[in-house]
PDB file of N, CA and C in Angstrom:
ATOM      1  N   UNK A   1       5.415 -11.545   6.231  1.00  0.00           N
ATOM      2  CA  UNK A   1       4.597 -12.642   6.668  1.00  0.00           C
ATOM      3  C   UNK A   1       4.489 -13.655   5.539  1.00  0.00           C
ATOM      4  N   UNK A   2       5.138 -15.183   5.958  1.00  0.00           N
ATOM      5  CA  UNK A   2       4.634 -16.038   4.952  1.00  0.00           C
ATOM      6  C   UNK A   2       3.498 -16.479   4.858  1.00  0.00           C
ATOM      7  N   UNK A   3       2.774 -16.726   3.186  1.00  0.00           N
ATOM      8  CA  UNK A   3       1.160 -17.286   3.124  1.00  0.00           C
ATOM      9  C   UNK A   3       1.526 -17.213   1.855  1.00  0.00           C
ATOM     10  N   UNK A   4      -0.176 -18.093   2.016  1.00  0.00           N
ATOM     11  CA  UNK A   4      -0.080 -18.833   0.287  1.00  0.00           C
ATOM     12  C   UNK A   4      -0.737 -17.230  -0.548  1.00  0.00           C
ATOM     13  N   UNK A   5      -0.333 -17.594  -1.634  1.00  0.00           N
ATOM     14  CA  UNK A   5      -0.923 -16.365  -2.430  1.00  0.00           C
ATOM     15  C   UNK A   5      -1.863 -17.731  -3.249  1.00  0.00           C
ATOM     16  N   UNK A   6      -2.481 -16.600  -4.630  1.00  0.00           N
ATOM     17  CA  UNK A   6      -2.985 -16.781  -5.643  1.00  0.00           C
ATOM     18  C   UNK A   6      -2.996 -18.085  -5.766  1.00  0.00           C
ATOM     19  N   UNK A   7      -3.755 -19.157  -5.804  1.00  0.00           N
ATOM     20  CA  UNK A   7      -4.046 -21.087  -6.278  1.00  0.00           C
ATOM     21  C   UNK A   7      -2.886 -21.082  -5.647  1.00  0.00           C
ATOM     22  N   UNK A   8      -2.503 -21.178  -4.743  1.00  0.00           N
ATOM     23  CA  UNK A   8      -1.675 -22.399  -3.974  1.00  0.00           C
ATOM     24  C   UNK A   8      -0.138 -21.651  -3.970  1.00  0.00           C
ATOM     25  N   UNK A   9       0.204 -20.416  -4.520  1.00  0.00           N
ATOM     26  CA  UNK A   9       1.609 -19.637  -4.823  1.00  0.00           C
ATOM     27  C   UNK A   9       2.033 -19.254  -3.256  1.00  0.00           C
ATOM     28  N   UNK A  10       3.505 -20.002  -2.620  1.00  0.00           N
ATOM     29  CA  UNK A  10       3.881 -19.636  -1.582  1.00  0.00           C
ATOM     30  C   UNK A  10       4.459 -18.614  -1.743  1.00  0.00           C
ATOM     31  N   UNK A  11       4.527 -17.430  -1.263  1.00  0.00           N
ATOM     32  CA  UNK A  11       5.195 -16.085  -1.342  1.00  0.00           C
ATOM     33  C   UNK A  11       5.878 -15.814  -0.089  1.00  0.00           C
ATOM     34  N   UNK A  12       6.533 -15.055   0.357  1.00  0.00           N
ATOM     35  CA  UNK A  12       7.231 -13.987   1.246  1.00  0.00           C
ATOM     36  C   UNK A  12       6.845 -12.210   0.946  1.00  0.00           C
ATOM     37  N   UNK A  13       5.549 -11.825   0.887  1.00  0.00           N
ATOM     38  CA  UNK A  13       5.653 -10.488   0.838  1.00  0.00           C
ATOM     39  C   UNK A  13       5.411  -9.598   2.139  1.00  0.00           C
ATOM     40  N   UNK A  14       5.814  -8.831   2.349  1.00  0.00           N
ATOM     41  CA  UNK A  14       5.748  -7.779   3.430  1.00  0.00           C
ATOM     42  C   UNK A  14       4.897  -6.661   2.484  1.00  0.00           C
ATOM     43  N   UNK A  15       3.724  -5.921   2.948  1.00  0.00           N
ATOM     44  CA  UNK A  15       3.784  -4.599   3.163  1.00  0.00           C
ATOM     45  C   UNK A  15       3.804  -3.633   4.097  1.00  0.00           C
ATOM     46  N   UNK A  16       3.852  -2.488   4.339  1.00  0.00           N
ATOM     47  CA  UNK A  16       3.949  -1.754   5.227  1.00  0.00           C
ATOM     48  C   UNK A  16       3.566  -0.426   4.662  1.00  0.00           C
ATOM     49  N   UNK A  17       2.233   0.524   5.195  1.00  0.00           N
ATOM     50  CA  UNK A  17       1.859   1.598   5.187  1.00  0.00           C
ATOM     51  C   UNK A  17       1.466   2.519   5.754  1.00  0.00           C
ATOM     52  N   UNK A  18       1.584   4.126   5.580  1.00  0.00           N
ATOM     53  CA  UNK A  18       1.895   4.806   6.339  1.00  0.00           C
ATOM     54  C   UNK A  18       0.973   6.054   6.007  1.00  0.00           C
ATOM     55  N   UNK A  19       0.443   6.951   6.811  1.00  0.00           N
ATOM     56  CA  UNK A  19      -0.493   8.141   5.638  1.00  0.00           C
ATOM     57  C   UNK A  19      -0.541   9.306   6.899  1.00  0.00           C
ATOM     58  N   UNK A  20      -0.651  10.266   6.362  1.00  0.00           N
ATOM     59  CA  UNK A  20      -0.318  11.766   7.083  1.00  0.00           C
ATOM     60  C   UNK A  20      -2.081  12.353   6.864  1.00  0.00           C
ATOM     61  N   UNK A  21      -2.607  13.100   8.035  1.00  0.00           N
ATOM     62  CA  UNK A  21      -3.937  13.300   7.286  1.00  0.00           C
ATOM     63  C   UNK A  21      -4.045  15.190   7.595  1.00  0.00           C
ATOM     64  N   UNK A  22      -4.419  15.453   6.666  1.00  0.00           N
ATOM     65  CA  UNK A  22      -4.438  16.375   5.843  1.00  0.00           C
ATOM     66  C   UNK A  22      -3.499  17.052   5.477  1.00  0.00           C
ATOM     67  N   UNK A  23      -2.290  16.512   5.558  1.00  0.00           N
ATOM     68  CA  UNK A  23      -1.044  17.175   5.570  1.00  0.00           C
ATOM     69  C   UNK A  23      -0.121  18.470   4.746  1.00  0.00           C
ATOM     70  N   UNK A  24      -0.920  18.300   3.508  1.00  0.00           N
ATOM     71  CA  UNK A  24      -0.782  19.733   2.368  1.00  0.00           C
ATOM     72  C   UNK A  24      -1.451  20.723   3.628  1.00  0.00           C
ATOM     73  N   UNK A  25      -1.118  21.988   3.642  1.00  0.00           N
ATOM     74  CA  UNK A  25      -2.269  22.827   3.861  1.00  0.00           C
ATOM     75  C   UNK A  25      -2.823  23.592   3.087  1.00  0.00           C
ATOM     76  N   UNK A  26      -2.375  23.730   2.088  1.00  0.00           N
ATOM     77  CA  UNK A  26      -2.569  24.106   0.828  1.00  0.00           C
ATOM     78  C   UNK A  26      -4.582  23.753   0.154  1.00  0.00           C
ATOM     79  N   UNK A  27      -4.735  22.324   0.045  1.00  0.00           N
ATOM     80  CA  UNK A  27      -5.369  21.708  -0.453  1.00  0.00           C
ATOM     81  C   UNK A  27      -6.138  20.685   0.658  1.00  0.00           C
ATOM     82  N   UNK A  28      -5.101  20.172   1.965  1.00  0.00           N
ATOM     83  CA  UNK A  28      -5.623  19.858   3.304  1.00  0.00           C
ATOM     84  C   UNK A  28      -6.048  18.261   2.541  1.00  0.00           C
ATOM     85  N   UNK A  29      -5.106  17.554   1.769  1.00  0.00           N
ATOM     86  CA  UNK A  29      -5.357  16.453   1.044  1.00  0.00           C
ATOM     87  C   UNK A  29      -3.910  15.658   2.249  1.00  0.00           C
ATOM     88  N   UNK A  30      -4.834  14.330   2.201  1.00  0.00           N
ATOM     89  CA  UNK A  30      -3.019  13.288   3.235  1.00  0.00           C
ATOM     90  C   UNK A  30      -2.490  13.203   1.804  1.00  0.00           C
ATOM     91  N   UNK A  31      -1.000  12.620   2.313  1.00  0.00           N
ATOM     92  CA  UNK A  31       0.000  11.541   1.953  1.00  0.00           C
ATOM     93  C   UNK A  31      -0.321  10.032   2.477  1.00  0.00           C
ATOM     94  N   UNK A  32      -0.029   9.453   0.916  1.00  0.00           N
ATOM     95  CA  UNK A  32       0.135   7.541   1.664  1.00  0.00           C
ATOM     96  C   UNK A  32       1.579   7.602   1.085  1.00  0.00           C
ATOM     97  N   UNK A  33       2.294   6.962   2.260  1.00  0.00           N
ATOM     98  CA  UNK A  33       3.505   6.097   1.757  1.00  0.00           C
ATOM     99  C   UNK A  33       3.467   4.524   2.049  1.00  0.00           C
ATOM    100  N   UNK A  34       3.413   4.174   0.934  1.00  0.00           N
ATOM    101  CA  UNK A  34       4.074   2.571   1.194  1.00  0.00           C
ATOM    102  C   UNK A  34       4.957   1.480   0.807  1.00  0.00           C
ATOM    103  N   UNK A  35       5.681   0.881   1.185  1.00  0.00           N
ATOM    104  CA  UNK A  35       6.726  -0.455   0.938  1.00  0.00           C
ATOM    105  C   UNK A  35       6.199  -2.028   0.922  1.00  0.00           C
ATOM    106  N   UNK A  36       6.509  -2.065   0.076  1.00  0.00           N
ATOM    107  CA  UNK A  36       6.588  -3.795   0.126  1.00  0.00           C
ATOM    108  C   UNK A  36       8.179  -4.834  -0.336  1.00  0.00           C
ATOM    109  N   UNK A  37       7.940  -5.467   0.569  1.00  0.00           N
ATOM    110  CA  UNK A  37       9.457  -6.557   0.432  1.00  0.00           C
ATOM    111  C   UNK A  37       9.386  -7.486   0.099  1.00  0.00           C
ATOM    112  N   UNK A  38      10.295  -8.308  -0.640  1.00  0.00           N
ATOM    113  CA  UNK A  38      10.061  -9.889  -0.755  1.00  0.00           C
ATOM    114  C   UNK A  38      10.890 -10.464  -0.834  1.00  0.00           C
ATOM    115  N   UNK A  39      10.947 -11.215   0.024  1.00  0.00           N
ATOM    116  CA  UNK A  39      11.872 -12.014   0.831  1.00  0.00           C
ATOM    117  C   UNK A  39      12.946 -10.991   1.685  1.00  0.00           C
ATOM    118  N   UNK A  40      12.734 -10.216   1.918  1.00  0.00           N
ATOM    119  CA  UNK A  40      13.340  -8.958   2.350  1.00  0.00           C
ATOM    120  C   UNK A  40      13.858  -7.880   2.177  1.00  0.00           C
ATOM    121  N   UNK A  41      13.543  -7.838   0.658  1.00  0.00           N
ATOM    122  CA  UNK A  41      14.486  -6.916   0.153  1.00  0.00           C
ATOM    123  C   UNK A  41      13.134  -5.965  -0.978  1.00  0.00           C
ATOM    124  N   UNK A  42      13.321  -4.752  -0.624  1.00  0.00           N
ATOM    125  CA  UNK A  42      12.523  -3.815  -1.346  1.00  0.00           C
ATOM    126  C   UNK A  42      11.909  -3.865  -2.654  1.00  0.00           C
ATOM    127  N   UNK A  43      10.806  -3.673  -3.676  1.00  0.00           N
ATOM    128  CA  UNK A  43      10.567  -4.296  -4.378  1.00  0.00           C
ATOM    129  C   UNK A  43       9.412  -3.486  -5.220  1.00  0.00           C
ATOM    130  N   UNK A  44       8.547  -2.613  -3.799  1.00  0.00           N
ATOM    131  CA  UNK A  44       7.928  -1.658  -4.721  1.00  0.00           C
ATOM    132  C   UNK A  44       7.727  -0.579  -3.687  1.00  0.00           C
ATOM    133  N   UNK A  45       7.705   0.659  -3.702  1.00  0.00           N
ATOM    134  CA  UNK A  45       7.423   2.127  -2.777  1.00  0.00           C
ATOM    135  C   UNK A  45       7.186   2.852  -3.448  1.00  0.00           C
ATOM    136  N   UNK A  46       6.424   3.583  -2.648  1.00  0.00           N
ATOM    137  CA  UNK A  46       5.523   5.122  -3.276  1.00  0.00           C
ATOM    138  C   UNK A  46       5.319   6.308  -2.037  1.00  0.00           C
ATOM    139  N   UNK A  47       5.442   6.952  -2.497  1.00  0.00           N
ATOM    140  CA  UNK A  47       4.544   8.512  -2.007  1.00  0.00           C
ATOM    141  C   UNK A  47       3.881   8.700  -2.733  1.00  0.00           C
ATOM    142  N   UNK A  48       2.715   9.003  -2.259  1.00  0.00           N
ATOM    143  CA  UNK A  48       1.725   9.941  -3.597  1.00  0.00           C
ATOM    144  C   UNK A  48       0.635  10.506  -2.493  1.00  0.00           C
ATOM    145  N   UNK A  49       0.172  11.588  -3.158  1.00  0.00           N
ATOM    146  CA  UNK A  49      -0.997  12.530  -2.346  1.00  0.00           C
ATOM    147  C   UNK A  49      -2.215  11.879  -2.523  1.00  0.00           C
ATOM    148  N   UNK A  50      -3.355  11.894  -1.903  1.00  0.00           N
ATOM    149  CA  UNK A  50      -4.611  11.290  -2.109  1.00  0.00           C
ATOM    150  C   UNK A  50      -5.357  11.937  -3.055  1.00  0.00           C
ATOM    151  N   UNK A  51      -6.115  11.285  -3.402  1.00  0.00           N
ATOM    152  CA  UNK A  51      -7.267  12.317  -4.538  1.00  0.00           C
ATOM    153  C   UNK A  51      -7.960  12.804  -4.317  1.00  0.00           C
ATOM    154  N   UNK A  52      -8.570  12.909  -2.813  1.00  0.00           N
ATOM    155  CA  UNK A  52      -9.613  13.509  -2.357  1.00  0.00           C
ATOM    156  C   UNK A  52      -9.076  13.689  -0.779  1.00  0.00           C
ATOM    157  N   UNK A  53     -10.257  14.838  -0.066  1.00  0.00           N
ATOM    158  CA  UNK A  53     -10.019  15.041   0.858  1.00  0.00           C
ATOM    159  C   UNK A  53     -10.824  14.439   1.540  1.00  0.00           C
ATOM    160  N   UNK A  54     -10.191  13.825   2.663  1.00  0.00           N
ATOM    161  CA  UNK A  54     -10.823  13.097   3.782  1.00  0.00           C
ATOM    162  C   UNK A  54     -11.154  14.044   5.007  1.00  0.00           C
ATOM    163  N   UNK A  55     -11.951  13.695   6.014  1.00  0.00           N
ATOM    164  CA  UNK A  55     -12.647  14.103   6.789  1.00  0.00           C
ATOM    165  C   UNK A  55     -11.692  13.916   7.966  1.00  0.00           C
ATOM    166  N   UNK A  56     -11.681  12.368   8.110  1.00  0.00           N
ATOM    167  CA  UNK A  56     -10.679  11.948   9.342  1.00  0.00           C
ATOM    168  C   UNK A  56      -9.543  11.618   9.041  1.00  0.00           C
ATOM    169  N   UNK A  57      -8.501  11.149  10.374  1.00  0.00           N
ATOM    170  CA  UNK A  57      -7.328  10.564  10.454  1.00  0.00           C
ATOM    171  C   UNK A  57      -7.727   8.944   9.769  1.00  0.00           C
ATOM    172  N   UNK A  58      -8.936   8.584  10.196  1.00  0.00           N
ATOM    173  CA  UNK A  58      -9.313   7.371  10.263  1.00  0.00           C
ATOM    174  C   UNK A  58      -9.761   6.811   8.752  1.00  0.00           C
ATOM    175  N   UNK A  59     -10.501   8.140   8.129  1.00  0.00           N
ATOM    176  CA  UNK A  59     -11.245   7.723   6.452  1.00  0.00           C
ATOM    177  C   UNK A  59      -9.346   7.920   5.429  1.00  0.00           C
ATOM    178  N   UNK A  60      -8.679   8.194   6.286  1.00  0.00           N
ATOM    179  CA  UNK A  60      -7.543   8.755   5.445  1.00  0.00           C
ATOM    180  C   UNK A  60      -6.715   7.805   5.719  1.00  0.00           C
ATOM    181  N   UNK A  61      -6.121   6.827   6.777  1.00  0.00           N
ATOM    182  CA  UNK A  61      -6.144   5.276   6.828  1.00  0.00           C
ATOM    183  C   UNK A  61      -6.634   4.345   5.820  1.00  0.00           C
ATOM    184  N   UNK A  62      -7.870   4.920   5.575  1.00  0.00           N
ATOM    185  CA  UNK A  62      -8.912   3.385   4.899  1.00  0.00           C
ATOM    186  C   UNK A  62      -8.366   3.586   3.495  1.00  0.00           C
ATOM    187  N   UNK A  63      -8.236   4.877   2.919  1.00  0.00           N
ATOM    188  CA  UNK A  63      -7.944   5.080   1.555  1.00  0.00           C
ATOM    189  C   UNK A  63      -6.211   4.964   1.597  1.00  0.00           C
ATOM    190  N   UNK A  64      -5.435   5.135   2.421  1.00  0.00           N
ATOM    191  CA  UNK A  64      -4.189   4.523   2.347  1.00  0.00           C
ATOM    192  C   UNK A  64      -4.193   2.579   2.476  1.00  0.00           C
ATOM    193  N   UNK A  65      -4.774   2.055   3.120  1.00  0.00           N
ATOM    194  CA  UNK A  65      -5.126   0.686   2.919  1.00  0.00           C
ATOM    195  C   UNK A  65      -5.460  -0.112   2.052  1.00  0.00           C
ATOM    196  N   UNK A  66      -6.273   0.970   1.212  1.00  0.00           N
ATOM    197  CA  UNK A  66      -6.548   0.642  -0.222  1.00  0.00           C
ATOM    198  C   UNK A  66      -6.184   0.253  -0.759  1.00  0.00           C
ATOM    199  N   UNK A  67      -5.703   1.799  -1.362  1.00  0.00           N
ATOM    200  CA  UNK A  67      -4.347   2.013  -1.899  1.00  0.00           C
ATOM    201  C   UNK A  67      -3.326   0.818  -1.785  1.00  0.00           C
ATOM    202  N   UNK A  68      -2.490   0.151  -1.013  1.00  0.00           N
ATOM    203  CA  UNK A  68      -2.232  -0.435  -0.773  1.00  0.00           C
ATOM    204  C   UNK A  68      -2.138  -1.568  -0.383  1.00  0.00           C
ATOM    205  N   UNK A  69      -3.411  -2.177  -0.599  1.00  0.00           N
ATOM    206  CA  UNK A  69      -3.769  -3.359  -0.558  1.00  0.00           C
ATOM    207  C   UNK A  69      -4.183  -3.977  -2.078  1.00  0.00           C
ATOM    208  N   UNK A  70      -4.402  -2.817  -2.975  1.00  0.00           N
ATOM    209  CA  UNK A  70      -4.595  -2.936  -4.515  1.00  0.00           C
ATOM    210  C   UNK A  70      -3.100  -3.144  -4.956  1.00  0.00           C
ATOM    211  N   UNK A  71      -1.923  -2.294  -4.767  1.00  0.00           N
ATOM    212  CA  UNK A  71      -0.809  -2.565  -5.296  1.00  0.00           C
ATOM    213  C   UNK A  71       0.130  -3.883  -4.860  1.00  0.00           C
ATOM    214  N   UNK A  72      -0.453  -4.329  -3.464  1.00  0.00           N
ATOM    215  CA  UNK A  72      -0.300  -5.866  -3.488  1.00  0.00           C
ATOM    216  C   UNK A  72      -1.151  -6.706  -4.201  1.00  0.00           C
ATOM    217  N   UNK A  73      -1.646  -7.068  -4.271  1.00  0.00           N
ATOM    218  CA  UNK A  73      -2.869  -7.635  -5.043  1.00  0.00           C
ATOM    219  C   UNK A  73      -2.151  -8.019  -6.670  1.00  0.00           C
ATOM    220  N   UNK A  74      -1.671  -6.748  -6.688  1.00  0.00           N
ATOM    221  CA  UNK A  74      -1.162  -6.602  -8.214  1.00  0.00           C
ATOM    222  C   UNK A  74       0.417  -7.628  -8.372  1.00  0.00           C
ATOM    223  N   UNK A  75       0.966  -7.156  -7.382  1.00  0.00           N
ATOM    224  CA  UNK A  75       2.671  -8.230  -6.839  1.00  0.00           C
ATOM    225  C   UNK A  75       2.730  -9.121  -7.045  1.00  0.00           C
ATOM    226  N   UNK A  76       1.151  -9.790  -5.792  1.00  0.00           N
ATOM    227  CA  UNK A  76       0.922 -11.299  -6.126  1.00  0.00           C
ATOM    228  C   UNK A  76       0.833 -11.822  -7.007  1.00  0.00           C
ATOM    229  N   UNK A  77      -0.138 -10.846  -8.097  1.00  0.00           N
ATOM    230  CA  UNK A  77      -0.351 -11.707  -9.303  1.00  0.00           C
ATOM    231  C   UNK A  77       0.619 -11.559 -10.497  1.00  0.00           C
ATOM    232  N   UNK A  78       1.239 -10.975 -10.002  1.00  0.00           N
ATOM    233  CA  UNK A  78       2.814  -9.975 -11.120  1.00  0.00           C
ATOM    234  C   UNK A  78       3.732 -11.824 -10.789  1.00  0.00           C
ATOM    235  N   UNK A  79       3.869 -11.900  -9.541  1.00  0.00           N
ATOM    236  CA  UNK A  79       4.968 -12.814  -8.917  1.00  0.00           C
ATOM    237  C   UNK A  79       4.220 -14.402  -9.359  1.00  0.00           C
ATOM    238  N   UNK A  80       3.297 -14.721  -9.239  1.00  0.00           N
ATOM    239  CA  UNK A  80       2.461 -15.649 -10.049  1.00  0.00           C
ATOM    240  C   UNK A  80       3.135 -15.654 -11.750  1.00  0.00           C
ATOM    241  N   UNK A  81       3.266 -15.412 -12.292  1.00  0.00           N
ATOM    242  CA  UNK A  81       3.556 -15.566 -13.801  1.00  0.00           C
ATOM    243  C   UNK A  81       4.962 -15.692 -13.780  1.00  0.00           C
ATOM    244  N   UNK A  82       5.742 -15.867 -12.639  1.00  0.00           N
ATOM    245  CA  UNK A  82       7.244 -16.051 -12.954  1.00  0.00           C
ATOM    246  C   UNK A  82       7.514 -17.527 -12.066  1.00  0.00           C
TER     247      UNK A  82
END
């Protein structure tokens, strides 16, 4: 999706995220996976387990959103200084 980033910075970033809830059974902790693109082409991805255990499908969403809405956050302002 195009939009302005940071003071006026036109970008092209995509993210896209994904989270499994309680999926260890071990520990009964989700997975977030997520991607981001720019201008279409791959740029940052992760797996990683959550730090805590969530209750729902839904509280285990919010902390994958996070998650992922912090490591954009970070892009924008990474892609800002160039």
């Amino acid at each position: 999706m195009e939009g302005k980033g940071i003071e006026g910075y036109a970008h092209n970033l995509a993210g896209y995220t994904d989270t499994d809830f309680a999926g260890d059974m071990n520990d009964r902790k989700s997975t977030t996976g997520w991607i981001f693109t720019f201008n279409g082409a791959p740029i940052s991805w992760a797996s990683k387990k959550q730090g805590l255990v969530t209750r729902s499908s839904m509280e285990s969403e919010l902390v994958a959103g996070s998650i992922t809405t912090a490591e954009g956050i970070w892009l924008i302002r990474l892609a800002k200084d160039f």
